[in-house]
Protein backbone atom coordinates (compact mmCIF):
# COMPACT_ATOMS: atom_id res chain seq x y z
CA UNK A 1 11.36 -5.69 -4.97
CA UNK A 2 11.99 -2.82 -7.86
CA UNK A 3 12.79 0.07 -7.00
CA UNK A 4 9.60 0.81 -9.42
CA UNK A 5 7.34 -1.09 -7.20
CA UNK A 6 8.77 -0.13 -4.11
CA UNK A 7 7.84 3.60 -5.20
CA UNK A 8 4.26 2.10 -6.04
CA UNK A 9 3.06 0.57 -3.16
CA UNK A 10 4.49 3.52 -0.88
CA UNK A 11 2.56 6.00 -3.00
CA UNK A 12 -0.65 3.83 -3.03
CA UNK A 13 -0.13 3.66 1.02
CA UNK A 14 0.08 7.25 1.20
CA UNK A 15 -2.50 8.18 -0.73
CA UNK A 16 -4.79 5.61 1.45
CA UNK A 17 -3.32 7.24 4.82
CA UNK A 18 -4.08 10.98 3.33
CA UNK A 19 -7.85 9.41 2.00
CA UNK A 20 -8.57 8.53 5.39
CA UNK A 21 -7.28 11.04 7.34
CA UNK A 22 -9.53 13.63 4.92
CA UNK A 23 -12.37 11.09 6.07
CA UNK A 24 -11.75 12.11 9.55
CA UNK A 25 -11.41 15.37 9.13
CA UNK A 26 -15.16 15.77 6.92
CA UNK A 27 -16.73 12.65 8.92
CA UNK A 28 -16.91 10.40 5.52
CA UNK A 29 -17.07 6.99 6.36
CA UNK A 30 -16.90 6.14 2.92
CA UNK A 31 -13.71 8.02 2.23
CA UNK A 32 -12.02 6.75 5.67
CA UNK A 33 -12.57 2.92 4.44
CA UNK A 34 -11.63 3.58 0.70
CA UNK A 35 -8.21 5.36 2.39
CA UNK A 36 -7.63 1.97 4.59
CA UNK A 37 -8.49 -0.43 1.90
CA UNK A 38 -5.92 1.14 -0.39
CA UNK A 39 -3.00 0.71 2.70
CA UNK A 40 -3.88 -2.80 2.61
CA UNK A 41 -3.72 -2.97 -1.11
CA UNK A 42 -0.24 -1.51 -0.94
CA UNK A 43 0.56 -3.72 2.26
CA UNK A 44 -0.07 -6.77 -0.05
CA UNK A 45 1.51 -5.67 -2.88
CA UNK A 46 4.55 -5.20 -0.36
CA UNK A 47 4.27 -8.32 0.94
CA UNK A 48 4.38 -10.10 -2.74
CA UNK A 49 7.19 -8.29 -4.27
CA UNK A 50 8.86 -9.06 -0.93
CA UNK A 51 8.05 -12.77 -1.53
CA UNK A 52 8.98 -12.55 -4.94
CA UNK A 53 12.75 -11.26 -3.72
CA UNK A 54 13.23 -14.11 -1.27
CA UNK A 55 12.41 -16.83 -3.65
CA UNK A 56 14.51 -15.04 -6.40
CA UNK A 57 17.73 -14.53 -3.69
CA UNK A 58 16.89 -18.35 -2.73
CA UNK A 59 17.32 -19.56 -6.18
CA UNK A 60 20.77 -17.43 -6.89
């Protein structure tokens, strides 16, 4: 994973986490399920890059 897109998806994951917490805090469903959708958006984006990596250190 880049060091570009590792700084991506752990800005889009915090970002979700503070979106959500906000939600708590003003009782906005809305905002609290925006805030988790965009961890999961970074989780996947994680999850590819990491992907990405193992196939790239399989085929060196």
């Amino acid at each position: 994973m880049g060091l570009d897109d590792k700084a991506k998806a752990a800005a889009k994951n915090l970002e979700g986490k503070t979106q959500e917490a906000v939600g708590k805090m003003t009782d906005n469903k809305e905002n609290q399920a925006k805030g988790k959708a965009k961890q999961v958006e970074a989780e996947a984006r994680k999850a590819g890059e990491n992907a990405k990596d193992g196939v790239k250190d399989a085929i060196d």
